[in-house]
Protein backbone atom coordinates (compact mmCIF):
# COMPACT_ATOMS: atom_id res chain seq x y z
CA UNK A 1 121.13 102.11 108.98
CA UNK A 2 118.05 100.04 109.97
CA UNK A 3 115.06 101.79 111.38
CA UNK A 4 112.65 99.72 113.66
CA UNK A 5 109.20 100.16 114.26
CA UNK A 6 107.38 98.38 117.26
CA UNK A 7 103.92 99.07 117.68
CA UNK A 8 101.05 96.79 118.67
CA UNK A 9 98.10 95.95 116.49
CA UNK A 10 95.26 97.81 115.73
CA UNK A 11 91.85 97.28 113.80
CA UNK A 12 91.66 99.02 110.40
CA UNK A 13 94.02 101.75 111.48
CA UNK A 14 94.20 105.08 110.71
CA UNK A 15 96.95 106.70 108.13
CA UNK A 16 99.21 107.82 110.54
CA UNK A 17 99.80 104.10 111.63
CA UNK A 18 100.47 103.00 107.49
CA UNK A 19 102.74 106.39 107.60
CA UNK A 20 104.50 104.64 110.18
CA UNK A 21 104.83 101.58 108.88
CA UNK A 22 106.23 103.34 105.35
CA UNK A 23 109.10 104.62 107.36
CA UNK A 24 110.44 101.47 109.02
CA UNK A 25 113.04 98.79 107.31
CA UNK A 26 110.69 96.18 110.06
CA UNK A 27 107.86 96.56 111.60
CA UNK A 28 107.16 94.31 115.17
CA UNK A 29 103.74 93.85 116.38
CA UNK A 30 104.04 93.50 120.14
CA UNK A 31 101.08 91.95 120.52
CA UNK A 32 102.00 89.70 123.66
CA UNK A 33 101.26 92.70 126.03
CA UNK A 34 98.30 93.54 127.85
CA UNK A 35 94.93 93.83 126.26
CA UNK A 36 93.41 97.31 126.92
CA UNK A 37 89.83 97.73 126.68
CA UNK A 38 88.01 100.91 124.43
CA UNK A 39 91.36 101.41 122.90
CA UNK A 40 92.51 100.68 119.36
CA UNK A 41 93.17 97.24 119.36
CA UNK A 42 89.78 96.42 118.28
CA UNK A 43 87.60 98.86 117.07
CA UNK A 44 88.15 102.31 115.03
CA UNK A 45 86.10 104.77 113.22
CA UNK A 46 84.72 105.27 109.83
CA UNK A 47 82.22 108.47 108.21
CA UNK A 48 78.85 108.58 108.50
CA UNK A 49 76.09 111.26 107.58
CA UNK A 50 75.56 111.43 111.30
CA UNK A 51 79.35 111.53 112.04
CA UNK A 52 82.00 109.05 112.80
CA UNK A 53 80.91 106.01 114.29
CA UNK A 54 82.90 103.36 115.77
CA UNK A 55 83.37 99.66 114.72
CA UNK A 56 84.56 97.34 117.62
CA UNK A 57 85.18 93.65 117.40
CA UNK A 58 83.59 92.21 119.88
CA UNK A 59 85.57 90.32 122.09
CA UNK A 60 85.77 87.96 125.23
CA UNK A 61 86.93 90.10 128.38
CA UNK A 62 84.81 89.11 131.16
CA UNK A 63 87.32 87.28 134.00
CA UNK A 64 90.32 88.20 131.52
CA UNK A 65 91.84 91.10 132.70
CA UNK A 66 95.38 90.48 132.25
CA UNK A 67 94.89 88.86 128.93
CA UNK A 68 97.54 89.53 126.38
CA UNK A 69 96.41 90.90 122.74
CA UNK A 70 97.71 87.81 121.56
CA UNK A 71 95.60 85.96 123.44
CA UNK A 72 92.63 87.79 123.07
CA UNK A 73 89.42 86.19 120.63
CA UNK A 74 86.67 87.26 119.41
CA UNK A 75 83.03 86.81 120.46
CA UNK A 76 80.78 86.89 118.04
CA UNK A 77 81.07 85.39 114.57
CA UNK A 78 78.64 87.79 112.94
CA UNK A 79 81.10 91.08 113.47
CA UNK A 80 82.57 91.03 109.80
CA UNK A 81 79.53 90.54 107.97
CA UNK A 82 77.58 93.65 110.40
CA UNK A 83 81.35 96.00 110.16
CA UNK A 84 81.06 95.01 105.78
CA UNK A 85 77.74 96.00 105.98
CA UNK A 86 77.73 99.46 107.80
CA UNK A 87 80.55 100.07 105.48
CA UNK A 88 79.50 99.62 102.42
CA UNK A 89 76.34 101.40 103.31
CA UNK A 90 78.09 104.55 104.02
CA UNK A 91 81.13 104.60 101.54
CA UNK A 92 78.70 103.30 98.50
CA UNK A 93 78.69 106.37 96.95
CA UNK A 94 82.51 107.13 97.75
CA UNK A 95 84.70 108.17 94.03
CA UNK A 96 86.76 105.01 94.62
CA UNK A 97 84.73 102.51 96.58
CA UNK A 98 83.86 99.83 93.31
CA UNK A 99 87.29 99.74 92.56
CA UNK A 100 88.14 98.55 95.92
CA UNK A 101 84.52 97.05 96.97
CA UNK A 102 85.71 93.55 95.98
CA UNK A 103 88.80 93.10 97.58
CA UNK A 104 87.62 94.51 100.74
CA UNK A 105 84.26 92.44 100.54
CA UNK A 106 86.66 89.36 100.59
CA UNK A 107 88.86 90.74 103.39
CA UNK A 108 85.28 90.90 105.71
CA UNK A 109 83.50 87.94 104.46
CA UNK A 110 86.05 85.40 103.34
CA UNK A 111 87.75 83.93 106.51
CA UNK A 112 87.17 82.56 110.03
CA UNK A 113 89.78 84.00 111.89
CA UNK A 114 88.97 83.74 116.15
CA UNK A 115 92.33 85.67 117.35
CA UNK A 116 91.90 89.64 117.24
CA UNK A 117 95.86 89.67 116.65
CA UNK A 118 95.58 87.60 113.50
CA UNK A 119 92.18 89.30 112.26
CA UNK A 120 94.38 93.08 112.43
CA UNK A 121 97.63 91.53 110.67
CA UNK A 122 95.46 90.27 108.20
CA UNK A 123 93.81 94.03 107.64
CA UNK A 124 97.07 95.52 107.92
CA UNK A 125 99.01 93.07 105.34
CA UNK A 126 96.51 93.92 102.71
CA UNK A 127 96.14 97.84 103.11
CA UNK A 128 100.04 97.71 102.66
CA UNK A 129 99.34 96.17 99.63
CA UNK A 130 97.34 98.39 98.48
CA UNK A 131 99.30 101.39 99.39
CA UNK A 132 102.63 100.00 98.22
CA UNK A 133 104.12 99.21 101.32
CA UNK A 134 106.91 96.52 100.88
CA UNK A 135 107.72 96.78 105.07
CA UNK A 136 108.30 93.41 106.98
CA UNK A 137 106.32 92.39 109.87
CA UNK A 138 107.50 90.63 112.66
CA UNK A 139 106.08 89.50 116.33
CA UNK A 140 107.55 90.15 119.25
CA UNK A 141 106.53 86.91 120.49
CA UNK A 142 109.53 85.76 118.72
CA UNK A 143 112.19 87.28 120.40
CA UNK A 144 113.61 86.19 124.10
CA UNK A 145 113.40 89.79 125.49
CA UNK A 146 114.81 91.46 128.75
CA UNK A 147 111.84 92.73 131.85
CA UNK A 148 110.53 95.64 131.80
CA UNK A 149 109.13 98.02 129.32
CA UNK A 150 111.82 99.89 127.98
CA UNK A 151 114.07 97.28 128.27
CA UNK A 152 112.09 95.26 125.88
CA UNK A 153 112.30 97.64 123.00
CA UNK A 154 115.56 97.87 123.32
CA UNK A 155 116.32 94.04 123.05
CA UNK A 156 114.04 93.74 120.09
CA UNK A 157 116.24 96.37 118.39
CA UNK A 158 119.47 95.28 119.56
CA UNK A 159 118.23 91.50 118.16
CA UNK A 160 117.37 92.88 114.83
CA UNK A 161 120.66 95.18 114.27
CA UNK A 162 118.25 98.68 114.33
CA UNK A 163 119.79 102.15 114.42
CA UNK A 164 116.77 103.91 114.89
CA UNK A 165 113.78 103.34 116.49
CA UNK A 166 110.77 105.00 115.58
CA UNK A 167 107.67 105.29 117.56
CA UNK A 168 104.46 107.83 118.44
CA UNK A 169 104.21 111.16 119.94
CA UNK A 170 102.63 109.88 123.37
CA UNK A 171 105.69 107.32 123.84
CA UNK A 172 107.58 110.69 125.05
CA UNK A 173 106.00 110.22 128.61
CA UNK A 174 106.86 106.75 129.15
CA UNK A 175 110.28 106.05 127.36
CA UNK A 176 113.07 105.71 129.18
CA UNK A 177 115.43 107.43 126.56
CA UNK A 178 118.92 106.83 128.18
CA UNK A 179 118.25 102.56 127.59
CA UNK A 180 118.43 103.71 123.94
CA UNK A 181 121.41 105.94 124.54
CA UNK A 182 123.20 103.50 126.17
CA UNK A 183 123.00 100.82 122.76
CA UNK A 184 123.20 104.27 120.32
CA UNK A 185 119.91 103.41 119.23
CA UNK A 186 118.60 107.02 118.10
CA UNK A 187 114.86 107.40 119.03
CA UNK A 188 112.26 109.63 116.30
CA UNK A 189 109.07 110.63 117.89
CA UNK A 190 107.14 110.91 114.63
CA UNK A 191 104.56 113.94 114.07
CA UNK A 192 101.56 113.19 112.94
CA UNK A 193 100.73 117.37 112.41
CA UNK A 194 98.97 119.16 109.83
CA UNK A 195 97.82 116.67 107.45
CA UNK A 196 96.44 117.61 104.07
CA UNK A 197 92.98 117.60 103.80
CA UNK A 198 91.18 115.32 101.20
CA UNK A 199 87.79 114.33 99.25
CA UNK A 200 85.73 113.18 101.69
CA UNK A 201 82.43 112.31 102.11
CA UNK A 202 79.99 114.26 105.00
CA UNK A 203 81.55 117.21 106.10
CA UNK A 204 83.30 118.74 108.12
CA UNK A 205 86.48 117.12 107.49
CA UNK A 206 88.58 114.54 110.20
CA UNK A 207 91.39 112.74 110.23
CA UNK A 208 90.85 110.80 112.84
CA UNK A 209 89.39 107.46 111.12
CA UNK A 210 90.61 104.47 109.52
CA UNK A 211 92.74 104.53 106.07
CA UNK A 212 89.63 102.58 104.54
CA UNK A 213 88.40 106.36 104.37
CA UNK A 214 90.90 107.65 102.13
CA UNK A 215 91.08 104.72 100.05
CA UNK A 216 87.68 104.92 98.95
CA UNK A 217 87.41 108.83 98.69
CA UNK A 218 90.99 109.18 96.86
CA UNK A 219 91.69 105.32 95.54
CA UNK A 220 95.32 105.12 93.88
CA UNK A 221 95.53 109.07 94.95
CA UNK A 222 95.93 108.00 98.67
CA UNK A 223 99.21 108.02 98.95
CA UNK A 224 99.61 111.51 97.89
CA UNK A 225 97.58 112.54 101.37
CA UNK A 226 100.01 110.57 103.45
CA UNK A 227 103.29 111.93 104.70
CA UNK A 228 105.40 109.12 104.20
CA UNK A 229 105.39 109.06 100.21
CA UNK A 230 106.23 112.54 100.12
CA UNK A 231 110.38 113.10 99.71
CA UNK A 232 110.41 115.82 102.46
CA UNK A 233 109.41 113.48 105.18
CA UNK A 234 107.73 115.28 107.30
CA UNK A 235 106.46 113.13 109.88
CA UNK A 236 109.57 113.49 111.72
């Protein structure tokens, strides 16, 4: 049994992405499609005492609409030092953030990464780190797939010898399930329900921003607020 997990890369991303990742035996950034624009690739959200507020990386777009993620840099140099700044201004007083301050300083400040692809594995690698997460991560860029949509999935996890492919909620409108059927490659739609609520600073209470959020409110205690740790499993 191998379970596959292709997603593409996002910017600091939220728990339910890390849940995700938990799951999977390999995890395959398909990061040579399509940029999209005010989506996740780039930016995401952390707690303020006026609310969330987004962080986006800037990046060049103008006369690049077909760009691939891949493909995709950055365009301003200044964006880790101003995102390291407006976080550690609003997580300062966070249970957990000095025990995590330093490493994450080092993520923001210490490299000169240009590609936005490289800039989110680099986020991602180390959160797994942090949380445990022993998962390995692949590109699709490595693989001669098949046209079309679908049909690209299903070569990835026909390639890597997967049983099971796991993938969001939203995929349900888009997936051609039968491709799947055809290889007996079972597809899990993974819930990302009723969450357990945590310490966290400025009420009222979301979910919806990036795991940096729980590791500074709950540290080493993080994991116990993510599905994926827990032995019943429930994301499925």
């Amino acid at each position: 049994m191998k379970k596959i997990l292709i997603t593409q890369s996002n910017y600091i991303p939220w728990k339910g992405y890390f849940d995700a990742i938990n799951m999977a035996d390999e995890m395959i950034l398909f990061d040579d499609m399509q940029y999209t624009k005010r989506d996740w690739r780039n930016r995401n959200m952390i707690k303020t005492a006026q609310g969330p507020q987004w962080l986006s990386i800037p990046v060049e777009v103008k006369g690049k609409y077909f760009q691939k993620i891949c493909d995709t840099v950055i365009s301003d140099k200044d964006w880790a030092k101003n995102h390291w700044k407006s976080i550690s201004l609003n997580y300062s007083k966070s249970d957990c953030f000095k025990e995590f301050k330093d490493e994450f300083e080092d993520l923001f400040l210490s490299f000169h990464e240009t590609h936005l692809s490289k800039i989110n594995f680099r986020f991602i690698s180390s959160i797994n780190k942090i949380l445990g997460i022993k998962t390995k991560i692949s590109w699709s860029s490595e693989y001669e797939l098949l046209d079309g949509k679908t049909e690209r999935l299903v070569s990835i996890c026909k390639i890597l010898g997967a049983t099971e492919y796991l993938t969001g909620p939203a995929a349900k409108n888009y997936t051609d399930e039968k491709l799947f059927m055809r290889e007996n490659i079972k597809i899990t739609y993974l819930n990302y329900d009723h969450y357990p609520e945590y310490n966290q600073l400025y009420p009222p209470f979301t979910h919806a921003v990036s795991i940096i959020d729980l590791i500074f409110n709950e540290g080493k205690n993080a994991k116990h607020f993510m599905k994926s740790f827990s032995s019943e499993n429930i994301l499925i």
